[in-house]
N, C-alpha and C. Protein backbone atom coordinates (compact mmCIF):
# COMPACT_ATOMS: atom_id res chain seq x y z
N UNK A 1 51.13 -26.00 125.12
CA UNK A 1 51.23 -26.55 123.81
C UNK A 1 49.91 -27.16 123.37
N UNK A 2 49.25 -27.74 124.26
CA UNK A 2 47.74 -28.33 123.91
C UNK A 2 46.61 -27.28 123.37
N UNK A 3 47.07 -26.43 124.26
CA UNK A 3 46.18 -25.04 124.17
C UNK A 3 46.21 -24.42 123.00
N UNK A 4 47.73 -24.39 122.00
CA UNK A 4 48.15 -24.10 120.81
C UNK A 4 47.36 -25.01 120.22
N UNK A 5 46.94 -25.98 120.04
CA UNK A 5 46.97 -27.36 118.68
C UNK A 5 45.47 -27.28 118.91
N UNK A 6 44.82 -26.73 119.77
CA UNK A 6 42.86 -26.35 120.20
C UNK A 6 43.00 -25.16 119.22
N UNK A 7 43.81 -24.34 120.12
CA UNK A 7 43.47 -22.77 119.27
C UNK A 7 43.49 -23.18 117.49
N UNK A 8 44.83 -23.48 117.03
CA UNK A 8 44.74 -23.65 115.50
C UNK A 8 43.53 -24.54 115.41
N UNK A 9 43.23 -25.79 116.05
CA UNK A 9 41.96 -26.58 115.32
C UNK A 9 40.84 -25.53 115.41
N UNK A 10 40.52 -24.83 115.99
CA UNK A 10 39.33 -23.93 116.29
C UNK A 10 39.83 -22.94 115.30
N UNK A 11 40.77 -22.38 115.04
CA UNK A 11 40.97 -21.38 114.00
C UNK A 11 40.77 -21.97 112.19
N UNK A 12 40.84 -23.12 112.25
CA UNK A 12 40.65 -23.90 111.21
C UNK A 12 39.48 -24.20 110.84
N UNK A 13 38.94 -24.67 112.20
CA UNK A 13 37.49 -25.10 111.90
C UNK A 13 36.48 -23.27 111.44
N UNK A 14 36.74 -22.63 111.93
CA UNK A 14 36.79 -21.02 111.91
C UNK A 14 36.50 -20.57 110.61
N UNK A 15 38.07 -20.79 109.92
CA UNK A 15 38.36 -20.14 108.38
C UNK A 15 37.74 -21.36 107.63
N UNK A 16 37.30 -22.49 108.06
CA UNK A 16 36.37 -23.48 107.16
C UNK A 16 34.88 -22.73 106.80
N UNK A 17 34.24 -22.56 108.11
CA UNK A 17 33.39 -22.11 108.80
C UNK A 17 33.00 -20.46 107.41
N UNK A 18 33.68 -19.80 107.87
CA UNK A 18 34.05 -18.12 106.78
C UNK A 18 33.77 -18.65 105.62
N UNK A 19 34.48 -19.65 104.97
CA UNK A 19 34.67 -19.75 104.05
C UNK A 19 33.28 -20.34 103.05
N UNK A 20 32.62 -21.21 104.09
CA UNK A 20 31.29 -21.79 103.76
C UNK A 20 30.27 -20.80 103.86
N UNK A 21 29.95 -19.61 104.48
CA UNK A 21 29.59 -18.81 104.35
C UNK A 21 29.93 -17.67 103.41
N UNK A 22 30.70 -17.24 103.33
CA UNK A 22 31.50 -16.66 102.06
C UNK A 22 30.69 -16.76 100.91
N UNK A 23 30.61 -18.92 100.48
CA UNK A 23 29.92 -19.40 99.46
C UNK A 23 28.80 -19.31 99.13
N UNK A 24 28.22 -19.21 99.96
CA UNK A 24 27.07 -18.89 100.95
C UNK A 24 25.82 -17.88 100.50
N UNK A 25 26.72 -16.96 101.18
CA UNK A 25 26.32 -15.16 101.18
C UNK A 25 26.53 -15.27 99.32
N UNK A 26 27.32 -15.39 98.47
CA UNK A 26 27.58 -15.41 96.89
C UNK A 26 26.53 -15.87 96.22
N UNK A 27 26.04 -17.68 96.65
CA UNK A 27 24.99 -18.15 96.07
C UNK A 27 23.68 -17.65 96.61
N UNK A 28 23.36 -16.77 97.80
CA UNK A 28 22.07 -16.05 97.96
C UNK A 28 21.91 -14.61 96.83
N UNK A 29 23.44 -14.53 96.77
CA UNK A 29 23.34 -12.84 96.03
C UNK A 29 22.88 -13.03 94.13
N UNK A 30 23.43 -14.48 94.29
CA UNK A 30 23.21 -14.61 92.78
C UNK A 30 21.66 -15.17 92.38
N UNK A 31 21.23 -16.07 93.40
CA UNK A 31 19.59 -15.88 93.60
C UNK A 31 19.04 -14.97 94.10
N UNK A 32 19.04 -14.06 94.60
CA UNK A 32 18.28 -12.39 94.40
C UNK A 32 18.82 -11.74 93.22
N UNK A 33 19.46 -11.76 92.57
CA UNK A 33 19.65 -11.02 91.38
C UNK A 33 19.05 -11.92 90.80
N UNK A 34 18.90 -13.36 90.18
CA UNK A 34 17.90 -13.96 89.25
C UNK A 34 16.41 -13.63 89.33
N UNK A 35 16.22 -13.91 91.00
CA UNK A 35 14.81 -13.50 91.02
C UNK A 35 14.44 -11.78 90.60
N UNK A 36 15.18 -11.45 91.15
CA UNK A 36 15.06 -9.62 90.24
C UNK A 36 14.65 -9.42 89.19
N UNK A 37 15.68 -10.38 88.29
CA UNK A 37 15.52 -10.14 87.17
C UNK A 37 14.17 -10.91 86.52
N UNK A 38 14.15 -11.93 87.31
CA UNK A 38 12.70 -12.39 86.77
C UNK A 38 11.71 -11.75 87.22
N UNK A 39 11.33 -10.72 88.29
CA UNK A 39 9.97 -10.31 88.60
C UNK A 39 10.27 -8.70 88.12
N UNK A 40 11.31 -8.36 87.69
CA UNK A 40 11.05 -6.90 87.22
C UNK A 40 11.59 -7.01 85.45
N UNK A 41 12.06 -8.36 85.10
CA UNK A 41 12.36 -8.09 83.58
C UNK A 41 11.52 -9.28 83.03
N UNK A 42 11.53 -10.59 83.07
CA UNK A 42 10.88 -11.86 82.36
C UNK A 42 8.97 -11.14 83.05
N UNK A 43 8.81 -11.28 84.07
CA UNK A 43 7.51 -11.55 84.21
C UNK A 43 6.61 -10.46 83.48
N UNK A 44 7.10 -9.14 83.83
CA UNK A 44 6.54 -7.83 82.76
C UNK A 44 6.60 -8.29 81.58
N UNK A 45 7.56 -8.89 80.66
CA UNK A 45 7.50 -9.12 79.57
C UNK A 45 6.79 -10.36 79.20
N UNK A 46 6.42 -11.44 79.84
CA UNK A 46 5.52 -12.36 79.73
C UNK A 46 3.97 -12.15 79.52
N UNK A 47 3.50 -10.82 80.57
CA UNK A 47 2.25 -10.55 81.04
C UNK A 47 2.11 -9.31 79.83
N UNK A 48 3.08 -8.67 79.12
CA UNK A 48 2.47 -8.43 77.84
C UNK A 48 2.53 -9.18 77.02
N UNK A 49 3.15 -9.95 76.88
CA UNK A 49 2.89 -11.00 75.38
C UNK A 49 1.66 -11.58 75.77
N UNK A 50 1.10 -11.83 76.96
CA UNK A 50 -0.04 -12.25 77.38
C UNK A 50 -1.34 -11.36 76.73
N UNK A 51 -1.01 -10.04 77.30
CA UNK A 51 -2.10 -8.74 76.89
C UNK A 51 -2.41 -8.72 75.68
N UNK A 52 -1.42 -8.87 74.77
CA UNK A 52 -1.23 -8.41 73.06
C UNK A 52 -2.07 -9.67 72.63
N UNK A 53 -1.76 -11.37 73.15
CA UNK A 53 -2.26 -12.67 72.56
C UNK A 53 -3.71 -12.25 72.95
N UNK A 54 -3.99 -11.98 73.91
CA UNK A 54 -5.66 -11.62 74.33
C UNK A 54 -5.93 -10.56 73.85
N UNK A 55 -5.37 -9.47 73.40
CA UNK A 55 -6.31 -8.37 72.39
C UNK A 55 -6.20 -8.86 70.82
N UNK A 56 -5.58 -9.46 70.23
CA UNK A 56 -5.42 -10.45 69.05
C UNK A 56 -6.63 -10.84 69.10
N UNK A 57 -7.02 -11.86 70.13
CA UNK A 57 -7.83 -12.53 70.10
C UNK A 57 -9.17 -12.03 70.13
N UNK A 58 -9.28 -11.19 70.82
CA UNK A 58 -10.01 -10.37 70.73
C UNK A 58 -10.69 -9.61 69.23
N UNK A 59 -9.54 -9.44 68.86
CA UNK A 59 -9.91 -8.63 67.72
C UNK A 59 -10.36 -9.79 66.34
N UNK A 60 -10.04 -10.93 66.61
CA UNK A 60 -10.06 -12.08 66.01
C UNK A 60 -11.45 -12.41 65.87
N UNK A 61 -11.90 -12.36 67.26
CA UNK A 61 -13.37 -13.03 67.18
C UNK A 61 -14.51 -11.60 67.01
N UNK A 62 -14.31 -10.25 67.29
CA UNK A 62 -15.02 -9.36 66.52
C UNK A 62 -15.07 -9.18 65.30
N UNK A 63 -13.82 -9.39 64.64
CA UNK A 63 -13.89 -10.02 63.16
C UNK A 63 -14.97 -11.42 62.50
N UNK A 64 -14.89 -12.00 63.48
CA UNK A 64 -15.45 -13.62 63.09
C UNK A 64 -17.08 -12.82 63.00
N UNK A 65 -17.45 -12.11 64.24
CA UNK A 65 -18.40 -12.04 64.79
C UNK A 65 -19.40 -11.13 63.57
N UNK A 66 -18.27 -10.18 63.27
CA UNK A 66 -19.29 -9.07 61.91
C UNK A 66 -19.05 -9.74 60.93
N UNK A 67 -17.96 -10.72 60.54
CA UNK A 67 -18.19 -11.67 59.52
C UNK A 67 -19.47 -12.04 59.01
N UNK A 68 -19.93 -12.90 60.63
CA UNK A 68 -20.67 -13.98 60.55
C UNK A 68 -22.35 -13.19 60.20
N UNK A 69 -22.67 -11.78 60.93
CA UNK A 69 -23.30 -11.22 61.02
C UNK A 69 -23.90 -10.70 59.38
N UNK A 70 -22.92 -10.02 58.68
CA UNK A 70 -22.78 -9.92 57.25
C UNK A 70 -23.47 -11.20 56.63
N UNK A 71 -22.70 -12.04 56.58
CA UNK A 71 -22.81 -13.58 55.61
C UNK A 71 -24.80 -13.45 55.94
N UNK A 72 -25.32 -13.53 57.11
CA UNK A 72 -26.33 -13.64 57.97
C UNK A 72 -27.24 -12.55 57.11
N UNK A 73 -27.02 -11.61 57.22
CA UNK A 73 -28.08 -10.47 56.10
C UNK A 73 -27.76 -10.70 55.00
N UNK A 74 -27.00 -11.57 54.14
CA UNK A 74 -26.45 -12.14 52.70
C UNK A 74 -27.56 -12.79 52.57
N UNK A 75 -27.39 -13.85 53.49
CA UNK A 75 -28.30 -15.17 53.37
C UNK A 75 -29.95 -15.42 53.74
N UNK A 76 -30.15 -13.98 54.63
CA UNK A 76 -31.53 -13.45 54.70
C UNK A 76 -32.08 -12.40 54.01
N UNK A 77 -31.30 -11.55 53.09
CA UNK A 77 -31.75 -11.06 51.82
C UNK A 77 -32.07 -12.23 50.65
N UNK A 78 -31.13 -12.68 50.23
CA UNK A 78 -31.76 -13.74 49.30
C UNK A 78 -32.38 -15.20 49.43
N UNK A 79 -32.81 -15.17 50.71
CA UNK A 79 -33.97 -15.96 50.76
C UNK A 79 -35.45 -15.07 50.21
N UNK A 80 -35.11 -14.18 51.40
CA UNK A 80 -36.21 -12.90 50.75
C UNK A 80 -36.12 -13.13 48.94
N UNK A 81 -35.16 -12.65 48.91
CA UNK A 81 -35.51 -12.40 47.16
C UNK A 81 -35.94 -13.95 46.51
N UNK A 82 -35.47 -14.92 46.59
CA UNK A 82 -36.46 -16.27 46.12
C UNK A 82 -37.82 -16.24 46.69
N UNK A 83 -38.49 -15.90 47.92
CA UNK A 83 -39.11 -16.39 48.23
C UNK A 83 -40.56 -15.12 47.40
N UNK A 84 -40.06 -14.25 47.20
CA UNK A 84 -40.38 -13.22 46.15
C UNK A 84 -40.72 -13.70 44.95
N UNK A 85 -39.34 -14.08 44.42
CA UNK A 85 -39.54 -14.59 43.21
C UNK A 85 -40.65 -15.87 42.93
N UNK A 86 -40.68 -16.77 44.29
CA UNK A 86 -41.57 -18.34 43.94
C UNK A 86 -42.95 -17.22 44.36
N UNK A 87 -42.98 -16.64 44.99
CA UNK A 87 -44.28 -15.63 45.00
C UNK A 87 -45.17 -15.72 43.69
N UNK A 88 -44.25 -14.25 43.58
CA UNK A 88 -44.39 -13.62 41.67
C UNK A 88 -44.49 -15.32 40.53
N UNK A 89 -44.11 -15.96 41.06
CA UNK A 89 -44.03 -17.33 40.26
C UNK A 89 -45.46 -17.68 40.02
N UNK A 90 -45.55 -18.00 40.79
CA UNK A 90 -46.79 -18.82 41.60
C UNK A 90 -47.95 -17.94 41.37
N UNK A 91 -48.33 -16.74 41.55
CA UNK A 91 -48.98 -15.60 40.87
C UNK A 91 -48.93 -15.85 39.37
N UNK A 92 -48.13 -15.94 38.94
CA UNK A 92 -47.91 -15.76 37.10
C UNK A 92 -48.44 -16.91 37.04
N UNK A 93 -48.35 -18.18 37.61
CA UNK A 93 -48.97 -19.77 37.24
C UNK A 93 -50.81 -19.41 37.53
N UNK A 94 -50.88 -18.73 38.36
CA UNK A 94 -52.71 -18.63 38.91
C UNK A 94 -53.00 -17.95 37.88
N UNK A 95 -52.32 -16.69 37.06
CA UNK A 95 -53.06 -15.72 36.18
C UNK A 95 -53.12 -16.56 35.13
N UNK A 96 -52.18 -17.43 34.91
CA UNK A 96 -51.85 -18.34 34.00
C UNK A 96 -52.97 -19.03 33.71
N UNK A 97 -53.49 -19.87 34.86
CA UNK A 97 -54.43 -20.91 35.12
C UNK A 97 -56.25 -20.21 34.37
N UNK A 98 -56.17 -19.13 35.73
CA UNK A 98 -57.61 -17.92 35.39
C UNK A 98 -57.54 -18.13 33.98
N UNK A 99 -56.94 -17.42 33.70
CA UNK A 99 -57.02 -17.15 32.00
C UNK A 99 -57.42 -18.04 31.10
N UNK A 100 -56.56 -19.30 31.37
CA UNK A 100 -56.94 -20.39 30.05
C UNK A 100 -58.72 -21.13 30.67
N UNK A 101 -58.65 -21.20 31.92
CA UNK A 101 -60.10 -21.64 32.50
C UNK A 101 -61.25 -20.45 31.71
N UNK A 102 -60.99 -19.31 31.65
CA UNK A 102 -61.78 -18.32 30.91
C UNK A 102 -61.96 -18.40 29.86
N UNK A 103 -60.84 -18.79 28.78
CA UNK A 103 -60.66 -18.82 27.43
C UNK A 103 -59.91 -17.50 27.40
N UNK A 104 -59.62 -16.29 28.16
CA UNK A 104 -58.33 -15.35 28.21
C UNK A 104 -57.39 -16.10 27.63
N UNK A 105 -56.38 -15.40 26.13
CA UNK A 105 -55.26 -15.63 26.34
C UNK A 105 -54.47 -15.23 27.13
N UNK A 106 -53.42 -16.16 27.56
CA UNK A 106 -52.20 -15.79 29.42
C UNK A 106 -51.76 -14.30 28.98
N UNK A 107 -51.49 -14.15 27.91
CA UNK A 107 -50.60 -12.62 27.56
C UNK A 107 -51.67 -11.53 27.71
N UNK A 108 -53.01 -11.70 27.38
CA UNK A 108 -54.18 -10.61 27.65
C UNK A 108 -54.43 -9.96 28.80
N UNK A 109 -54.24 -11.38 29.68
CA UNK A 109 -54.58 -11.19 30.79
C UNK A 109 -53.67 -10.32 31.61
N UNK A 110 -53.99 -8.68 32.46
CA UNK A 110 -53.33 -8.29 32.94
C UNK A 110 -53.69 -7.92 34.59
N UNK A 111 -52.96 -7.29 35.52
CA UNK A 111 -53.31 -7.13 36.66
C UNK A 111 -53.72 -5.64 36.60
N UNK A 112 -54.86 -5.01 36.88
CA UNK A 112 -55.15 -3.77 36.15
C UNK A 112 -54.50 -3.05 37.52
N UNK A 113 -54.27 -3.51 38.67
CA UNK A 113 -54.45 -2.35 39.54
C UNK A 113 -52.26 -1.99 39.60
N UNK A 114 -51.82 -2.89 38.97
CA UNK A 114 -50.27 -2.86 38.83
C UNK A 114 -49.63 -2.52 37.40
N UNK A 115 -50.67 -2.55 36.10
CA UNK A 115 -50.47 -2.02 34.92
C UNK A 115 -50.10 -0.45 35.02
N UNK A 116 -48.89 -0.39 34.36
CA UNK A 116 -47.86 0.96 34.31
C UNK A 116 -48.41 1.94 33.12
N UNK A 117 -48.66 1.08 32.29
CA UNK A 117 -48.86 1.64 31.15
C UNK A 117 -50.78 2.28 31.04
N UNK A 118 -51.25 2.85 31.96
CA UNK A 118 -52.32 3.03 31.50
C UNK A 118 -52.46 4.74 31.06
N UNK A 119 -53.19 4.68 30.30
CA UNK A 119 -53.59 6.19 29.12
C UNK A 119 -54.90 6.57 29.84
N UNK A 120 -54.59 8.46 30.51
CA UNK A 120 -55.46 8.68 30.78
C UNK A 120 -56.49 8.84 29.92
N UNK A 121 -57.92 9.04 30.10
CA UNK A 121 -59.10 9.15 29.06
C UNK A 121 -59.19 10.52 29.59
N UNK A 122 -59.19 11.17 28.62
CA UNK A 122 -59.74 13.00 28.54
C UNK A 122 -60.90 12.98 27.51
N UNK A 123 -62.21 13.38 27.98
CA UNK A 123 -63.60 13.03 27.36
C UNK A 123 -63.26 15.00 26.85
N UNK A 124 -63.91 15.34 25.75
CA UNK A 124 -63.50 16.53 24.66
C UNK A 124 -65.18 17.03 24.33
N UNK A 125 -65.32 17.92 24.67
CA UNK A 125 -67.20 17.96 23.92
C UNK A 125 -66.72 18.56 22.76
């Protein structure tokens, strides 16, 4: 009879035993299927939203970059062209100057070797 009331406690402790494992073996199966799903469905899809934010970006700052490049020959053409113009300025003030120091009126006075308008001379016997 003692031997009976061992056996059931040991058969008890047993189907406790199964049963905690049971729980067990369930909560490992349901963490390998999460992790599954995270290294063959979330992480692929993370590491392209990653790819796409970095070619964006990418394409963002080659934009900025020929922007900036453009604006850059904008702003170094028309310096050129003022610095032209205070040139030609500054020229027109000296012919200006020559002239009245001569007694030349400013309008007489021309630059012969840049005058458009010159008439060839054809000598006729």
């Amino acid at each position: 009879r003692i031997a009976y009331i061992k056996a059931i406690e040991v058969l008890v402790e047993l189907a406790s035993l199964q049963t905690s494992f049971l729980t067990l073996d369930e909560a490992i199966k349901t963490t390998n299927r999460r992790v599954n799903a995270l290294e063959n469905v979330v992480k692929p899809r993370l590491e392209n939203t990653i790819n796409y934010i970095k070619g964006e970006l990418d394409e963002l700052e080659r934009e900025d970059f020929f922007r900036l490049k453009k604006i850059q020959g904008f702003k170094k053409k028309e310096t050129e062209r003022q610095a032209a113009a205070a040139k030609k300025f500054v020229e027109e003030q000296m012919v200006e100057k020559v002239s009245l120091q001569r007694g030349i009126p400013a309008n007489a006075a021309q630059n012969l070797l840049n005058s458009s308008n010159d008439e060839d001379i054809i000598f006729q016997c």
